[in-house]
C-alpha atoms as a PDB file:
ATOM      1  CA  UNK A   1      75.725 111.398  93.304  1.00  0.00           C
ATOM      2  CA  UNK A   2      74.470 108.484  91.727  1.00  0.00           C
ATOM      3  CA  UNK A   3      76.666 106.211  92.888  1.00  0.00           C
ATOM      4  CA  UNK A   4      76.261 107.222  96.576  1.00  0.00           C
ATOM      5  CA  UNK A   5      72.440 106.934  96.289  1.00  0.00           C
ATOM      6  CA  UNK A   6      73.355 103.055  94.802  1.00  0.00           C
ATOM      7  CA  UNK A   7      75.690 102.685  98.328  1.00  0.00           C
ATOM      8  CA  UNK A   8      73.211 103.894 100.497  1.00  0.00           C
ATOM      9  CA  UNK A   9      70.621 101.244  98.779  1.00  0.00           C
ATOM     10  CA  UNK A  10      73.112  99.058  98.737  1.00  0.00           C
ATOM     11  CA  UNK A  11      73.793  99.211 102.867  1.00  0.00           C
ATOM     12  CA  UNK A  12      70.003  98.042 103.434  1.00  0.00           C
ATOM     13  CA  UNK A  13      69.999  95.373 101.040  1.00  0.00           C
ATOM     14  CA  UNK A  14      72.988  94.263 102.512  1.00  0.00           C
ATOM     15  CA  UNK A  15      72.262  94.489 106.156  1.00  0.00           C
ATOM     16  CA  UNK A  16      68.745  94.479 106.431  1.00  0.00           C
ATOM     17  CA  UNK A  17      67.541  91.874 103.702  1.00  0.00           C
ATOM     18  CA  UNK A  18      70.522  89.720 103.370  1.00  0.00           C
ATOM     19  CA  UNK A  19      71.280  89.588 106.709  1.00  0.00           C
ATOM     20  CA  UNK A  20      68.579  90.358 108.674  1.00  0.00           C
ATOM     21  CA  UNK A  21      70.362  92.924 110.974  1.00  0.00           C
ATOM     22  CA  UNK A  22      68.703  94.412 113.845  1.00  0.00           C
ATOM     23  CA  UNK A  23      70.977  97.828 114.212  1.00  0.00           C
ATOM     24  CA  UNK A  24      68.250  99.846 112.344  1.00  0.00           C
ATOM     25  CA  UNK A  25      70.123 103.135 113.091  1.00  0.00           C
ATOM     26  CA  UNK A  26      73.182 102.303 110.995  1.00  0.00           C
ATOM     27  CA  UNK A  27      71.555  99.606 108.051  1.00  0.00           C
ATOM     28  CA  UNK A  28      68.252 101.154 107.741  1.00  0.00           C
ATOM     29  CA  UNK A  29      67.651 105.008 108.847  1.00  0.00           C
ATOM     30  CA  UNK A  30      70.913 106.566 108.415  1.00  0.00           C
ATOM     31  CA  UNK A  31      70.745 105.207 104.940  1.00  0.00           C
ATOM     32  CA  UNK A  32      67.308 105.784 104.376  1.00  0.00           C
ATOM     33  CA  UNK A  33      67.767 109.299 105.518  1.00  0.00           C
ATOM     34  CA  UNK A  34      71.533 109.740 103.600  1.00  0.00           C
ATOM     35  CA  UNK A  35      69.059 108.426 100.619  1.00  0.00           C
ATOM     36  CA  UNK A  36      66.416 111.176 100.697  1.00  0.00           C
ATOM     37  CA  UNK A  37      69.105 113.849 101.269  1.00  0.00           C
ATOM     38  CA  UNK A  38      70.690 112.725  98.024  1.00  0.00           C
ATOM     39  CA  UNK A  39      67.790 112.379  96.141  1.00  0.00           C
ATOM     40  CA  UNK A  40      67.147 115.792  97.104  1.00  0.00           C
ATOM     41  CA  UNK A  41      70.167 117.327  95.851  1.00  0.00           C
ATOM     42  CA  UNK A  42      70.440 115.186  92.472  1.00  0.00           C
ATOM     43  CA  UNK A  43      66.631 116.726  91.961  1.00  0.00           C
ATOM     44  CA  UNK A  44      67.820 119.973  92.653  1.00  0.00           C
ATOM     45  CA  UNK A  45      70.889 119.826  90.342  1.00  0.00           C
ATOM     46  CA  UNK A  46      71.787 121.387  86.730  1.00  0.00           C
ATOM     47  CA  UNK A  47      69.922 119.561  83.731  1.00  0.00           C
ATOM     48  CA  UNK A  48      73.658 118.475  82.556  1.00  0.00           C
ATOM     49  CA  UNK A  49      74.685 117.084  85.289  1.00  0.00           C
ATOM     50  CA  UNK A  50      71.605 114.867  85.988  1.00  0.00           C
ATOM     51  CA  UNK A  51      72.643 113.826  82.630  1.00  0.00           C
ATOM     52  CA  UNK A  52      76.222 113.322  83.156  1.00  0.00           C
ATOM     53  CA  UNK A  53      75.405 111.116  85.851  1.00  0.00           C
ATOM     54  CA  UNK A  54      72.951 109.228  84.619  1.00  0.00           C
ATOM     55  CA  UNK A  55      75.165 108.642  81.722  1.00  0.00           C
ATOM     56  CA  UNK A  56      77.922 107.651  84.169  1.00  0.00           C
ATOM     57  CA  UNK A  57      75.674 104.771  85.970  1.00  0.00           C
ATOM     58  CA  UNK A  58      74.422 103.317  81.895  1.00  0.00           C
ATOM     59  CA  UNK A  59      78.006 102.851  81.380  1.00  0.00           C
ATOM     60  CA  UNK A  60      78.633 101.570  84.577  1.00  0.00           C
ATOM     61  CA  UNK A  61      75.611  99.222  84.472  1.00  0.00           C
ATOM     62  CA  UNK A  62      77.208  98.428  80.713  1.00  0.00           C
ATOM     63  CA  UNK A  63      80.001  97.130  82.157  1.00  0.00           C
ATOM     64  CA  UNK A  64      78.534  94.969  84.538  1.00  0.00           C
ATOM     65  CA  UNK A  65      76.538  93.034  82.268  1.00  0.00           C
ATOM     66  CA  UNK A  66      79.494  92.663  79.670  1.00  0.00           C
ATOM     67  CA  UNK A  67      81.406  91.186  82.510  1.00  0.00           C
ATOM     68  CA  UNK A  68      78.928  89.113  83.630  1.00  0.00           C
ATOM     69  CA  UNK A  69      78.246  87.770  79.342  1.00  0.00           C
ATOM     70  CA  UNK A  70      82.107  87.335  79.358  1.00  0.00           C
ATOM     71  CA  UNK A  71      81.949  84.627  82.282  1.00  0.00           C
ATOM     72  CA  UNK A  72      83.359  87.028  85.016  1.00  0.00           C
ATOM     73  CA  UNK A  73      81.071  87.651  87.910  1.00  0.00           C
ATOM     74  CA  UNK A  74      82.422  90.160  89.864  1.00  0.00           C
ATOM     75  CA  UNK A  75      83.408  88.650  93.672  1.00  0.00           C
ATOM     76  CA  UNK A  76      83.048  90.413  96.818  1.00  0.00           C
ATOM     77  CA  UNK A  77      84.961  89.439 100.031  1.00  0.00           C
ATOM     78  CA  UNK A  78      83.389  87.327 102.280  1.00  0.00           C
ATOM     79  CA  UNK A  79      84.969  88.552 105.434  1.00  0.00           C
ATOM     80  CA  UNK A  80      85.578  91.688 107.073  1.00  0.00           C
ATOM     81  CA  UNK A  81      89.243  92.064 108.143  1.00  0.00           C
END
């Protein structure tokens, strides 16, 4: 759950700060909506597995930094094919 509430953050960052899109159905409602729905159920789950995944994203945000210390900045594609 964690990681989809990171994608749907990640959509409006994307579209609607980086590049200024205009389609506010699909980069900023849908995903603000998709968001709160999420939130909702993450509140709503068992104690351990609110822990489990917020032990999931610390390891996952871990790993980022070590491969960013290590000189290996993750790359995206530029392109959509």
């Amino acid at each position: 759950m964690t990681a989809f509430l990171l994608l749907h953050l990640s959509v409006v960052v994307h579209y609607v700060i980086r590049q200024r899109s205009r389609n506010w159905w699909a980069h900023l409602i849908a995903p603000v909506v998709g968001f709160a729905v999420l939130v909702a159920v993450v509140y709503n789950q068992n104690v351990h597995a609110q822990w489990v995944g917020g032990i999931w994203l610390a390891v996952g945000l871990i790993v980022l930094g070590i491969t960013y210390a290590v000189g290996r900045k993750p790359v995206l594609p530029t392109e959509v094919k």
